[in-house]
N, C-alpha and C. Protein backbone atom coordinates (compact mmCIF):
# COMPACT_ATOMS: atom_id res chain seq x y z
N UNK A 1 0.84 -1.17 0.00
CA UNK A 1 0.00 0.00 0.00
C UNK A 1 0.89 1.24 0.00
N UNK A 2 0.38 2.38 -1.19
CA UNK A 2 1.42 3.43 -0.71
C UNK A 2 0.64 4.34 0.03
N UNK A 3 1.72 5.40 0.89
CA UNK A 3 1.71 6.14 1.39
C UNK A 3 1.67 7.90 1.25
N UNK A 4 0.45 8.31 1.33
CA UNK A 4 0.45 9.62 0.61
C UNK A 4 1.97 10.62 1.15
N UNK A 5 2.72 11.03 0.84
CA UNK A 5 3.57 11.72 1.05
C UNK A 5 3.05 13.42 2.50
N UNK A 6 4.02 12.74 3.13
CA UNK A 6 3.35 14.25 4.03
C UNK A 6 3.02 15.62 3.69
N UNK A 7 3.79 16.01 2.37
CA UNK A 7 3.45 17.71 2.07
C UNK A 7 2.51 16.93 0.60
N UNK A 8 1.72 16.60 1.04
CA UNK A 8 0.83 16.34 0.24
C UNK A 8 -0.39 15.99 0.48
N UNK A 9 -1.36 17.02 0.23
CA UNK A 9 -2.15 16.95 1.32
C UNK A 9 -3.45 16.04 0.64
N UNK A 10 -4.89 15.39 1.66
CA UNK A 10 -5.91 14.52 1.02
C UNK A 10 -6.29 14.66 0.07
N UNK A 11 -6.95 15.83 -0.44
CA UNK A 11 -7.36 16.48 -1.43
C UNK A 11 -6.60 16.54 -2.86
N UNK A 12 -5.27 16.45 -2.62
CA UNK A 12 -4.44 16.94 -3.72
C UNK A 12 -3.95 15.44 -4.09
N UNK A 13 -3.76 14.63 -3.02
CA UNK A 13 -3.55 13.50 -3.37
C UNK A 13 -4.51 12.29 -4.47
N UNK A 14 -5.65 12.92 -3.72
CA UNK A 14 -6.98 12.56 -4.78
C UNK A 14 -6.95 12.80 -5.51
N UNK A 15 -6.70 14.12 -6.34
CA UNK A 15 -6.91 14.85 -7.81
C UNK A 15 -6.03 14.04 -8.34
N UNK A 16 -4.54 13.69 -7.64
CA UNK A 16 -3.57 13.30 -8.43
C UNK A 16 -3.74 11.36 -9.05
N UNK A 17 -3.96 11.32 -7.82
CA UNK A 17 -4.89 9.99 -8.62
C UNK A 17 -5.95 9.73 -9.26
N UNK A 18 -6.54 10.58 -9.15
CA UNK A 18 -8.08 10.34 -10.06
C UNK A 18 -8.07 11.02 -11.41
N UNK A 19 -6.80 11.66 -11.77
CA UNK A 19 -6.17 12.45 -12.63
C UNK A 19 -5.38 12.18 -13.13
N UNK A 20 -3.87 11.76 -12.47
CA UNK A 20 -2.35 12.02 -12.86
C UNK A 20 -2.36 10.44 -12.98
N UNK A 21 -3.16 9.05 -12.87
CA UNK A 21 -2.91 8.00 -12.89
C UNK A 21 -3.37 7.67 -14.02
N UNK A 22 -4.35 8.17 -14.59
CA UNK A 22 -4.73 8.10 -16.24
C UNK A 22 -3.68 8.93 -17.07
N UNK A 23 -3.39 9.63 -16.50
CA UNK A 23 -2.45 10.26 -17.39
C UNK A 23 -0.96 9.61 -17.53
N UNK A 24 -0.61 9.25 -16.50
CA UNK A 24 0.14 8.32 -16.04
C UNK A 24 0.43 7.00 -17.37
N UNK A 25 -0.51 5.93 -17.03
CA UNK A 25 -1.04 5.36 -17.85
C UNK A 25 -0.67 4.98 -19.65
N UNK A 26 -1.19 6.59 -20.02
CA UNK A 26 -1.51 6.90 -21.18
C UNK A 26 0.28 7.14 -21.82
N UNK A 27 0.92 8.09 -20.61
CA UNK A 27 2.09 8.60 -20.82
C UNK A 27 3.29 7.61 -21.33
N UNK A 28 2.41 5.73 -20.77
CA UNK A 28 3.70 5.24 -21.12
C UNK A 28 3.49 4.61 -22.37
N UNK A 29 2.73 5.54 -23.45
CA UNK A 29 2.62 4.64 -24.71
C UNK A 29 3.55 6.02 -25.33
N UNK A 30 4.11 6.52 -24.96
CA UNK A 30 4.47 7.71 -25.74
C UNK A 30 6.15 7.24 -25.83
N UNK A 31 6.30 7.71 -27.21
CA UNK A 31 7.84 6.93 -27.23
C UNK A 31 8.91 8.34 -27.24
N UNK A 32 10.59 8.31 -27.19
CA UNK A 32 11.33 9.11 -27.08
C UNK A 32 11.07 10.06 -28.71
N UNK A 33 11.06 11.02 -28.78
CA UNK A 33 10.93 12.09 -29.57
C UNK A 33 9.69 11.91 -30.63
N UNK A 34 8.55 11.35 -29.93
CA UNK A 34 7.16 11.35 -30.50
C UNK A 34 6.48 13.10 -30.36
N UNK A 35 5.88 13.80 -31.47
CA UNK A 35 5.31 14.63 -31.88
C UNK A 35 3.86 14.41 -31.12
N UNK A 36 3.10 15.33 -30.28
CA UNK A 36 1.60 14.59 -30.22
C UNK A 36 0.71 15.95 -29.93
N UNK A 37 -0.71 15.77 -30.15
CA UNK A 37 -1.42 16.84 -29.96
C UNK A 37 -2.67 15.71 -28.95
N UNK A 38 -3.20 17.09 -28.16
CA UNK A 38 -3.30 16.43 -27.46
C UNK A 38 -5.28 17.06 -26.80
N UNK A 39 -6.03 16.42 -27.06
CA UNK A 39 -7.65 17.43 -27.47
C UNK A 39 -7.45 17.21 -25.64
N UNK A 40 -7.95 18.03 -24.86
CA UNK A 40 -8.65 18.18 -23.95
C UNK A 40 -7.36 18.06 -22.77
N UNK A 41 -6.66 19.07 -23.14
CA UNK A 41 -5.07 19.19 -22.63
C UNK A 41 -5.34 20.25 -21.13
N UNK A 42 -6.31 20.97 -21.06
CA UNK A 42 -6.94 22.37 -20.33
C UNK A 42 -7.26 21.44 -18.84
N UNK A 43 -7.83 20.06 -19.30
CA UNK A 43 -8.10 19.57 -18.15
C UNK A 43 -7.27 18.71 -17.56
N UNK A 44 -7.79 18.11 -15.99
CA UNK A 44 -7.01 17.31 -15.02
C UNK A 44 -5.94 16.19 -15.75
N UNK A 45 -6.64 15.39 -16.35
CA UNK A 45 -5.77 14.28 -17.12
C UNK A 45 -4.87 14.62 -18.12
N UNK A 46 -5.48 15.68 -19.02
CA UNK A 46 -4.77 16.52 -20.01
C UNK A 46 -3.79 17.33 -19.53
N UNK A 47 -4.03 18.17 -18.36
CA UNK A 47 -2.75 19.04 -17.66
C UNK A 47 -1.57 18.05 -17.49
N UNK A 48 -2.08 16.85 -16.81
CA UNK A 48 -0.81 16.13 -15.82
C UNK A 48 -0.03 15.43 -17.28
N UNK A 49 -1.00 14.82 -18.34
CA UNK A 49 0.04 14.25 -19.56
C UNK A 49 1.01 14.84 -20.08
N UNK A 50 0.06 16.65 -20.38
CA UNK A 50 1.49 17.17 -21.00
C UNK A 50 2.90 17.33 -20.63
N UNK A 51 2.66 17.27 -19.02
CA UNK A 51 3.38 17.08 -18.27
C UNK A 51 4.76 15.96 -18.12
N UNK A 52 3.71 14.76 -17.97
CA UNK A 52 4.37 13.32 -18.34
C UNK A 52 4.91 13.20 -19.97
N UNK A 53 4.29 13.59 -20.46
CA UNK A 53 4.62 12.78 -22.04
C UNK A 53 6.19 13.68 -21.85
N UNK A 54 6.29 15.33 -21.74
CA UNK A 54 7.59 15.71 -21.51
C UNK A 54 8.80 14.89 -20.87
N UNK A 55 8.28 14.13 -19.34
CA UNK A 55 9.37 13.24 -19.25
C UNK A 55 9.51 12.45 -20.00
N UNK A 56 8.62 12.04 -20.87
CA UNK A 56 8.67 10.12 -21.56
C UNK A 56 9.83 10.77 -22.43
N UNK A 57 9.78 12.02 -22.75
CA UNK A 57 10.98 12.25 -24.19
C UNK A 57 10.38 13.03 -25.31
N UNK A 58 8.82 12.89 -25.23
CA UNK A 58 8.04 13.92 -26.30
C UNK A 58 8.68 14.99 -26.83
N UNK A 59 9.01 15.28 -28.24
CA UNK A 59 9.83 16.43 -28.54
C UNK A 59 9.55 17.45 -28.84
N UNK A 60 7.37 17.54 -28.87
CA UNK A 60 6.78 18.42 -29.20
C UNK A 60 5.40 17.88 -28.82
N UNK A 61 4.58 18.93 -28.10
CA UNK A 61 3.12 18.80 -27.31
C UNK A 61 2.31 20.20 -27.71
N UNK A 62 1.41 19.77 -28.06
CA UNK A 62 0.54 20.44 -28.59
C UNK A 62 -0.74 20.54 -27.86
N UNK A 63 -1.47 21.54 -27.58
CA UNK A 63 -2.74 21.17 -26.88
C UNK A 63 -4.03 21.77 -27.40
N UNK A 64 -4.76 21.21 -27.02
CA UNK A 64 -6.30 21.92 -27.70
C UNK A 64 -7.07 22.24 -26.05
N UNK A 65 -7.31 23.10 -26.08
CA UNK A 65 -8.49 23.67 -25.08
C UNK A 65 -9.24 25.03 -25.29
N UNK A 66 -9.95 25.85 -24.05
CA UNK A 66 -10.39 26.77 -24.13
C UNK A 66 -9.08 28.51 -23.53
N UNK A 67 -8.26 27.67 -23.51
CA UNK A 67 -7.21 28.76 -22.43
C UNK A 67 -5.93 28.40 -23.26
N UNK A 68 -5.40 28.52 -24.81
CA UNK A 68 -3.80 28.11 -25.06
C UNK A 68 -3.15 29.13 -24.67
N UNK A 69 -3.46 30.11 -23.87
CA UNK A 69 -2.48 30.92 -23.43
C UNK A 69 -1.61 29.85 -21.81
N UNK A 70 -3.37 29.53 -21.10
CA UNK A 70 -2.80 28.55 -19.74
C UNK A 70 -1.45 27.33 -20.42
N UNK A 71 -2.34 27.18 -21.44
CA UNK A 71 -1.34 25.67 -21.78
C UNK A 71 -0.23 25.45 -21.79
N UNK A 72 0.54 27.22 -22.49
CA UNK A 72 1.91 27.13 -23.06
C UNK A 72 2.88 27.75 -21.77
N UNK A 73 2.11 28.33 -20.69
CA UNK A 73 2.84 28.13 -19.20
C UNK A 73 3.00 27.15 -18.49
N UNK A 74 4.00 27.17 -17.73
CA UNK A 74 4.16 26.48 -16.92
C UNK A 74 3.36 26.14 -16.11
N UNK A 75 2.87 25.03 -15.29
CA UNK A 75 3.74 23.69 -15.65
C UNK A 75 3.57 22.64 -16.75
N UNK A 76 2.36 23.46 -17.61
CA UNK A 76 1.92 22.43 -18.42
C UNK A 76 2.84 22.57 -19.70
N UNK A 77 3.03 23.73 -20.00
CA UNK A 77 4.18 24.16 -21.15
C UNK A 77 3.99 23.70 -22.47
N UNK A 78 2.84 23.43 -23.26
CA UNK A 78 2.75 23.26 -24.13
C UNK A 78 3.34 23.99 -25.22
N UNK A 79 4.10 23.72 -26.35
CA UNK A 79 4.74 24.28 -26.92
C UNK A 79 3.88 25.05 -28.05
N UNK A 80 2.47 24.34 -28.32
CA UNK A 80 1.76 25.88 -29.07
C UNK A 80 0.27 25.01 -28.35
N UNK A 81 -0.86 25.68 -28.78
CA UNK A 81 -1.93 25.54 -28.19
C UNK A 81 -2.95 26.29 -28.83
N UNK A 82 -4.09 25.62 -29.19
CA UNK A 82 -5.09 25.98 -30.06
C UNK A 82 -6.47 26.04 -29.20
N UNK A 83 -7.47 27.75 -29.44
CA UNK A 83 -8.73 27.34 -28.35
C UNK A 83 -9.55 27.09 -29.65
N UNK A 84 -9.81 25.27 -29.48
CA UNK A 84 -10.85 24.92 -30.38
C UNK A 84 -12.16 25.72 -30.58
N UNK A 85 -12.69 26.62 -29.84
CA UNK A 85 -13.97 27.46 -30.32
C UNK A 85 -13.84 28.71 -31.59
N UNK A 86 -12.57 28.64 -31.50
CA UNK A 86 -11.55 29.79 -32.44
C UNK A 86 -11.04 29.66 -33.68
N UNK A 87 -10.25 28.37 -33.58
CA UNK A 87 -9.80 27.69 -34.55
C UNK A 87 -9.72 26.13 -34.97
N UNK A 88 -10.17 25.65 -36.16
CA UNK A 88 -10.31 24.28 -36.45
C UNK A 88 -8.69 24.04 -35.98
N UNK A 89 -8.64 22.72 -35.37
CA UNK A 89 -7.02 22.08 -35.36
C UNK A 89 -6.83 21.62 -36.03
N UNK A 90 -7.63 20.75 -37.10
CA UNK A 90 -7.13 20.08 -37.98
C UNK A 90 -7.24 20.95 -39.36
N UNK A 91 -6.89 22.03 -39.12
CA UNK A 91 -6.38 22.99 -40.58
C UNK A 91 -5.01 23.72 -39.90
N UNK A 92 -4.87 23.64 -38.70
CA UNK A 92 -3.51 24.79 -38.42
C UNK A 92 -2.33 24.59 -39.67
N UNK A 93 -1.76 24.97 -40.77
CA UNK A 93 -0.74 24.99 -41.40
C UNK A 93 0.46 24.12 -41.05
N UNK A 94 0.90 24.58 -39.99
CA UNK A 94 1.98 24.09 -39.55
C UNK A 94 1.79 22.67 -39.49
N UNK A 95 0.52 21.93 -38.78
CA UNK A 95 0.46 20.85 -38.03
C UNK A 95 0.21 19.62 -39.48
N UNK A 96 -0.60 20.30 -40.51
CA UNK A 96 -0.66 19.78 -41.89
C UNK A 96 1.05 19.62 -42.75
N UNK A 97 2.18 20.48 -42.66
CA UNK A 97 3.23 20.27 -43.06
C UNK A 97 4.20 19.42 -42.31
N UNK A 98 3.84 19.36 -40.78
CA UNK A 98 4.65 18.28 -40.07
C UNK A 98 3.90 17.63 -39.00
N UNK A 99 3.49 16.31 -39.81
CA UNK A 99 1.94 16.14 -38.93
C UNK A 99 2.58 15.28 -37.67
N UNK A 100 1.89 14.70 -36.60
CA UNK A 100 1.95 14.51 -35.42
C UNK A 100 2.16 12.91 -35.32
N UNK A 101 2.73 12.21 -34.53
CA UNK A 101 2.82 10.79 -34.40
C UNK A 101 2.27 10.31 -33.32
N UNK A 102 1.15 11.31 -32.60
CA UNK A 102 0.24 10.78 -31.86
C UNK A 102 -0.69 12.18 -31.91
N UNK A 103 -2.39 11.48 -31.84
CA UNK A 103 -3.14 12.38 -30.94
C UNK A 103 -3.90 11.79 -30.01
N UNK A 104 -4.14 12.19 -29.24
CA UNK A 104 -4.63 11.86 -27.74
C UNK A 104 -5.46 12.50 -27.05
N UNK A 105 -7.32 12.04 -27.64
CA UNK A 105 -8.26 12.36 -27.67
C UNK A 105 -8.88 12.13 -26.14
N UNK A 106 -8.90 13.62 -25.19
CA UNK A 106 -9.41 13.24 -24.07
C UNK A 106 -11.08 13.53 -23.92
N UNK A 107 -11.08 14.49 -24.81
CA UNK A 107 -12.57 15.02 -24.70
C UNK A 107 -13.48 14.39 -25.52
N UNK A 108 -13.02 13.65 -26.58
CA UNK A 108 -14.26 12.77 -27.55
C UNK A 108 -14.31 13.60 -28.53
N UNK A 109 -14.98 12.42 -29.69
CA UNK A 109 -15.40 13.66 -31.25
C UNK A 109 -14.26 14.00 -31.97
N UNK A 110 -12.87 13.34 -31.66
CA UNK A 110 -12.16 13.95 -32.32
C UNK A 110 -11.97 12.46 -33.91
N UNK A 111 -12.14 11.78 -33.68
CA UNK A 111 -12.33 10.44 -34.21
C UNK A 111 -13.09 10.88 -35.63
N UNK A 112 -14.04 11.47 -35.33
CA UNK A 112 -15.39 11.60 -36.40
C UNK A 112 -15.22 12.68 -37.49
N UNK A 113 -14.03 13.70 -36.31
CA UNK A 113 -13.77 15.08 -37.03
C UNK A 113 -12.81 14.63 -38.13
N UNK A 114 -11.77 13.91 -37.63
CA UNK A 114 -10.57 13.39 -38.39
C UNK A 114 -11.01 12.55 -39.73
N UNK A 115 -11.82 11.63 -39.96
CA UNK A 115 -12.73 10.99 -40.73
C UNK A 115 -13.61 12.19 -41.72
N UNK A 116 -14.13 13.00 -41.11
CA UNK A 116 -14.34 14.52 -42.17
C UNK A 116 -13.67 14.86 -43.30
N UNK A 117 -12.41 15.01 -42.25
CA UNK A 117 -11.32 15.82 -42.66
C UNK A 117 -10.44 15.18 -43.90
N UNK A 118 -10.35 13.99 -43.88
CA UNK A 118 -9.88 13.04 -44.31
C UNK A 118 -10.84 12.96 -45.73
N UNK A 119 -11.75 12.83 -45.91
CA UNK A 119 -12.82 12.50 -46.60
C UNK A 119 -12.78 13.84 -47.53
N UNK A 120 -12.31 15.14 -47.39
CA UNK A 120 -12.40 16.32 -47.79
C UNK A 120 -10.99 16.30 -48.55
N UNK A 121 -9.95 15.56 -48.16
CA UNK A 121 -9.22 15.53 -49.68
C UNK A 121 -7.78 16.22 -48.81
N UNK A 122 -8.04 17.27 -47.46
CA UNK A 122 -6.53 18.24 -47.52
C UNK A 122 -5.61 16.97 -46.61
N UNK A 123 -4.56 17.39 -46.39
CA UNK A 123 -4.06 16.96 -45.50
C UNK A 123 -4.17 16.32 -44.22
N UNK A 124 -3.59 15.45 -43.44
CA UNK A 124 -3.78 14.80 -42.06
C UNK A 124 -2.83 15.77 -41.47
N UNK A 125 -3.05 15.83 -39.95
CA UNK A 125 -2.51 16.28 -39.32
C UNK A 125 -1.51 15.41 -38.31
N UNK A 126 -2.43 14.09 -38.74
CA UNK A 126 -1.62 12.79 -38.26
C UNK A 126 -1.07 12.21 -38.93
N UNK A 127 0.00 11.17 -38.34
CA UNK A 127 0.80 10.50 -39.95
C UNK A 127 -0.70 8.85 -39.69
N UNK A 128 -0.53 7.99 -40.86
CA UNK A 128 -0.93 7.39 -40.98
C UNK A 128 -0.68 6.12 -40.02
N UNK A 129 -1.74 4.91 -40.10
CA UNK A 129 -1.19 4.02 -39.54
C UNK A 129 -0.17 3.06 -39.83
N UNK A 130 0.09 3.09 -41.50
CA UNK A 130 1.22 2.76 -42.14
C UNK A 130 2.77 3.60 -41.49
N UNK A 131 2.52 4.79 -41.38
CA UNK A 131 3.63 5.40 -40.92
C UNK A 131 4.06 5.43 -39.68
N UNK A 132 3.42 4.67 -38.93
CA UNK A 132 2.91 4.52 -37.28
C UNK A 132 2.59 5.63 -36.76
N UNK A 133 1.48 6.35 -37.09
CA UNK A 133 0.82 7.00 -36.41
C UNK A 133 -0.14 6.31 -35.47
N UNK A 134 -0.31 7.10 -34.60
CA UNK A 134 -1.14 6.56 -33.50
C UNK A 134 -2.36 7.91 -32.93
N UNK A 135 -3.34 7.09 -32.52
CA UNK A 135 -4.86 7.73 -31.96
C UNK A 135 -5.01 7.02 -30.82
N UNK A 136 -4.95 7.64 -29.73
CA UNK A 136 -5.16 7.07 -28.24
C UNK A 136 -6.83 8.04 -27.73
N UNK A 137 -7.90 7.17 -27.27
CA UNK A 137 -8.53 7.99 -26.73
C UNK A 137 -8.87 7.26 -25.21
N UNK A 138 -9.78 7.60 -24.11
CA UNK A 138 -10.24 7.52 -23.07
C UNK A 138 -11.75 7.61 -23.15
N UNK A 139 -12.61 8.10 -24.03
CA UNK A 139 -13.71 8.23 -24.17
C UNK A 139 -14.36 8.12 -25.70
N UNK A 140 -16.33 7.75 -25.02
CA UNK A 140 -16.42 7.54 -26.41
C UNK A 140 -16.53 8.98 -27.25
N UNK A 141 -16.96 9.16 -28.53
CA UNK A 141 -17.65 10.05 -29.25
C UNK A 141 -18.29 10.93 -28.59
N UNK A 142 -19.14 10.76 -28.20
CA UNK A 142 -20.05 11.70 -27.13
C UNK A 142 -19.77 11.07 -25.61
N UNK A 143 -19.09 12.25 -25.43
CA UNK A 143 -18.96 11.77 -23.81
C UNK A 143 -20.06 12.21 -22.76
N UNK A 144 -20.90 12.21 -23.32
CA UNK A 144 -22.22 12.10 -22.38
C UNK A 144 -23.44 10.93 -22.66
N UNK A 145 -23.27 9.92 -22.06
CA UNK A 145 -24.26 8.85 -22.26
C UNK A 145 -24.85 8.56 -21.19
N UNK A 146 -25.85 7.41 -21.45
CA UNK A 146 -26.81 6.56 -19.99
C UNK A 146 -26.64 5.34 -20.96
N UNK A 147 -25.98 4.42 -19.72
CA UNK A 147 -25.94 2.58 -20.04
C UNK A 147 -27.11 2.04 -18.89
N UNK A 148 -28.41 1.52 -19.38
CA UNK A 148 -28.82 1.12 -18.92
C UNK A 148 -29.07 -0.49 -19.31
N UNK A 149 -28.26 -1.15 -19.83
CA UNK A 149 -28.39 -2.43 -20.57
C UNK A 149 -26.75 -2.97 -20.57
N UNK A 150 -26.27 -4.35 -20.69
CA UNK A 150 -25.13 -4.67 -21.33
C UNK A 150 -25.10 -4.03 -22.88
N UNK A 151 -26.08 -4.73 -23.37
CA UNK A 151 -26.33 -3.80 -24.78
C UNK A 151 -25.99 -2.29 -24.83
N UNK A 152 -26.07 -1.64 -24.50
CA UNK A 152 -25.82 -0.22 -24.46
C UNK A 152 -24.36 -0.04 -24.03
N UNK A 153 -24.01 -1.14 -22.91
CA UNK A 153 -22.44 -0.76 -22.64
C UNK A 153 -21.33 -1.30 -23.90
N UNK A 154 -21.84 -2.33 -24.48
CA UNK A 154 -21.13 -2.51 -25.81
C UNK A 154 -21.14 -1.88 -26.86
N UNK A 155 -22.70 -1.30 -27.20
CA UNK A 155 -22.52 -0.12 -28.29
C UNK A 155 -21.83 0.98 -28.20
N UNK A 156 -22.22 1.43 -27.04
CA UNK A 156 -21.13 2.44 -26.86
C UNK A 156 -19.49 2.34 -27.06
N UNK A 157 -18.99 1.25 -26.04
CA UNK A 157 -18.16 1.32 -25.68
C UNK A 157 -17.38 0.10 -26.96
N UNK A 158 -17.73 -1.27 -26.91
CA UNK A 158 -17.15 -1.82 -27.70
C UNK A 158 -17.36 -2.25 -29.02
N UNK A 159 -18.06 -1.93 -29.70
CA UNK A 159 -18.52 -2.40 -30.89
C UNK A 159 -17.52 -0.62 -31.92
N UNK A 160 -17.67 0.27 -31.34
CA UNK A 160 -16.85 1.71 -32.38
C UNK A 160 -15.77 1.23 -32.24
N UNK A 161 -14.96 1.03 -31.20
CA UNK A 161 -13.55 1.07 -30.97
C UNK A 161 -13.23 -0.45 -31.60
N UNK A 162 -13.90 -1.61 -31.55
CA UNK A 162 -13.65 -2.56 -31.74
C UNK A 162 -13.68 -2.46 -33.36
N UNK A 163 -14.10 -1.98 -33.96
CA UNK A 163 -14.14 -1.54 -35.53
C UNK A 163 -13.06 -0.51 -36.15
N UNK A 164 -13.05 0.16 -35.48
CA UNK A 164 -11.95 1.71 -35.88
C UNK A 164 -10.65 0.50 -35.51
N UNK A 165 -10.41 0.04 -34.35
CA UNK A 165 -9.11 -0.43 -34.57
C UNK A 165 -8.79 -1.75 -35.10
N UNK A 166 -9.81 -2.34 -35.39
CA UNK A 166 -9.09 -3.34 -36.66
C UNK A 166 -9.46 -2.52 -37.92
N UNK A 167 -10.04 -1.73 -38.61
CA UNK A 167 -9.59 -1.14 -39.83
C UNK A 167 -8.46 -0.63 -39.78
N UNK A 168 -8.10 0.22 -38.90
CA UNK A 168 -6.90 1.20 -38.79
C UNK A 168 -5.29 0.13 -38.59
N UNK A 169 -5.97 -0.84 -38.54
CA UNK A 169 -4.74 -1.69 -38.53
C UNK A 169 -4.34 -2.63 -39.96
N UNK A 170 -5.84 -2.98 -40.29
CA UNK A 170 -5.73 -3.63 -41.22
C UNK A 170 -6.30 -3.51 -42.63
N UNK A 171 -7.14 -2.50 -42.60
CA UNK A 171 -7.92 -2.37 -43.90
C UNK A 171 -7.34 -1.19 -44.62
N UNK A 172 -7.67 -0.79 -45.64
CA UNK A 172 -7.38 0.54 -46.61
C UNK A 172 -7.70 1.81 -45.63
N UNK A 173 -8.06 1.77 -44.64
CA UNK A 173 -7.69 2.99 -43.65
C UNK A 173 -6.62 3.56 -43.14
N UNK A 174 -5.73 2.00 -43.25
CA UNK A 174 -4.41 1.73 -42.44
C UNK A 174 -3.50 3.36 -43.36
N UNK A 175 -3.67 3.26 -44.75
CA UNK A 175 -2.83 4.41 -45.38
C UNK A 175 -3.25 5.80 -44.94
N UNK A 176 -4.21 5.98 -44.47
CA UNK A 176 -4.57 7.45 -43.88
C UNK A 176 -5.02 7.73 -42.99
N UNK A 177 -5.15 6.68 -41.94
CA UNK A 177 -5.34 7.13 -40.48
C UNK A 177 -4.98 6.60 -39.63
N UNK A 178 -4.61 7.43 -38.52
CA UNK A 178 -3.65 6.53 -37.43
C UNK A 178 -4.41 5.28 -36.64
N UNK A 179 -3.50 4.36 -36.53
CA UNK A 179 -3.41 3.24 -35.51
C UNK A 179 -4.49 4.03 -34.28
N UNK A 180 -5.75 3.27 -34.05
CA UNK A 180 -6.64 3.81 -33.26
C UNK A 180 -6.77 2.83 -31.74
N UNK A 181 -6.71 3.35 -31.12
CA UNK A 181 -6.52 2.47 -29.27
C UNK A 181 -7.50 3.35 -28.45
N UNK A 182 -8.49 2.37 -28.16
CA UNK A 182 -9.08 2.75 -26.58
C UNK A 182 -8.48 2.59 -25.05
N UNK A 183 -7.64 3.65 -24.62
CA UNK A 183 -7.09 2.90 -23.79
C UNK A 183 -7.86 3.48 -22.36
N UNK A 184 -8.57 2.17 -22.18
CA UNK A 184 -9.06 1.88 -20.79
C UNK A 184 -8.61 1.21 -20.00
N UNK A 185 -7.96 1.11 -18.95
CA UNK A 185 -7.13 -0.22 -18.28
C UNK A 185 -6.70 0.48 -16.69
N UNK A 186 -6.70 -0.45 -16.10
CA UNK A 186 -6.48 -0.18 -14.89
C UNK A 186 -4.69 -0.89 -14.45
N UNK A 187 -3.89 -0.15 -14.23
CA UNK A 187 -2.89 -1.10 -13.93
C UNK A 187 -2.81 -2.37 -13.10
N UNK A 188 -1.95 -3.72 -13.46
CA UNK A 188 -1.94 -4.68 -12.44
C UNK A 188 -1.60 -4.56 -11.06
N UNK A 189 -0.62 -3.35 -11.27
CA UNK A 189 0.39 -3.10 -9.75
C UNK A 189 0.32 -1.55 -9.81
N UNK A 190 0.67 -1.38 -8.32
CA UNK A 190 0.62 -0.07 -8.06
C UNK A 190 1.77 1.00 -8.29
N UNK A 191 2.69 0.40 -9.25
CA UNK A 191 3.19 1.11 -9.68
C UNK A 191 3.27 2.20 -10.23
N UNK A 192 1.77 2.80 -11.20
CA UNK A 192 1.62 3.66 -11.84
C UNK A 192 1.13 4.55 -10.49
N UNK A 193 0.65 4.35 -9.66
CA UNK A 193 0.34 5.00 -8.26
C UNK A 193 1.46 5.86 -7.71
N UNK A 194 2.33 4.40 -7.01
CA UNK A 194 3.89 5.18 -6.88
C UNK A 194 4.35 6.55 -7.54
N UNK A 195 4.55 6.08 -8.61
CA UNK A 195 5.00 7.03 -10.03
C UNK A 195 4.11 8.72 -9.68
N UNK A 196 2.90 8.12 -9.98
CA UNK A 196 1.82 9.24 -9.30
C UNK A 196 1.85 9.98 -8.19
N UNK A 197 2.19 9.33 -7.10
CA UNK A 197 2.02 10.43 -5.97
C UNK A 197 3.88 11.04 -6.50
N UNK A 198 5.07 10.54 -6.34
CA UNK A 198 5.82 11.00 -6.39
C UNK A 198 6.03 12.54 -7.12
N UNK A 199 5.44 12.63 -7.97
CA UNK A 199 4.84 14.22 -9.08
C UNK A 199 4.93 14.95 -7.71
């Protein structure tokens, strides 16, 4: 069992786990000098990744929220930052000439947008799944539902993701859209905990 650290108080310890352990998590799919953008960066899980993915080695973090001025300070430090009500992300210039080798969909919808976008002929902002690009999300499409059935917890939850990522692996998607992962998982050991309170 760990031990919350003494200058660390109940409250903060909570956020950091109910927060910084998904992020945690997520952080260790990120490889040394991976590119990533990152939708719903403004919030708890999104603050603490940009955070983490910086230690993993990330050589560039990108964020989408309502505040890219918060983002690109410290401690979250995002190196540019887009307020999606302002500007589409998947047209920024830059991100179309050197597209990203991960995005990391916390808020949902970004799946459907990318599939648009794609369908419209310009550029990805992601590299493909041929190129190993990668799509990590935490939620579905609409992150507001009611499961009142097993049925309902599979539509939602496994029947999209269970489709997006065997095309994206294996079908004619594979050339233009990234490698797609639901990553839901709880660690075996409390390691990612450890890791967590130590922050």
């Amino acid at each position: 069992c760990d031990v919350v650290p003494k200058n660390v108080s109940s409250e903060d310890a909570a956020a950091l786990v109910s927060s910084a352990m998904v992020a945690a998590i997520i952080a260790d799919r990120i490889h040394e000098g991976d590119r990533l953008l990152i939708y719903g960066a403004g919030g708890g899980v999104g603050s603490h990744l940009c955070q983490m993915a910086r230690q993993n080695g990330a050589s560039y973090v990108a964020g989408i929220g309502r505040d890219p001025q918060r983002l690109m300070e410290q401690p979250i430090s995002c190196n540019y930052a887009v307020d999606y009500t302002k500007t589409d992300p998947l047209s920024v210039k830059e991100w179309c000439d050197e597209p990203f080798d991960v995005i990391i969909d916390l808020a949902g919808g970004a799946w459907p947008a990318l599939l648009r976008h794609r369908s419209s002929g310009r550029p990805s902002i992601v590299k493909s799944a041929k190129a190993k690009g990668r799509y990590l999300t935490t939620t579905p499409d609409d992150p507001i539902y009611e499961i009142h059935s097993v049925w309902a917890l599979l539509k939602t939850f496994l029947f999209p993701s269970l489709g997006r990522a065997i095309s994206s692996r294996i079908g004619f998607s594979r050339a233009s859209l990234p490698k797609y992962s639901y990553v839901l998982a709880l660690p075996e050991t409390s390691e990612a905990l450890t890791r967590t309170l130590a922050l």
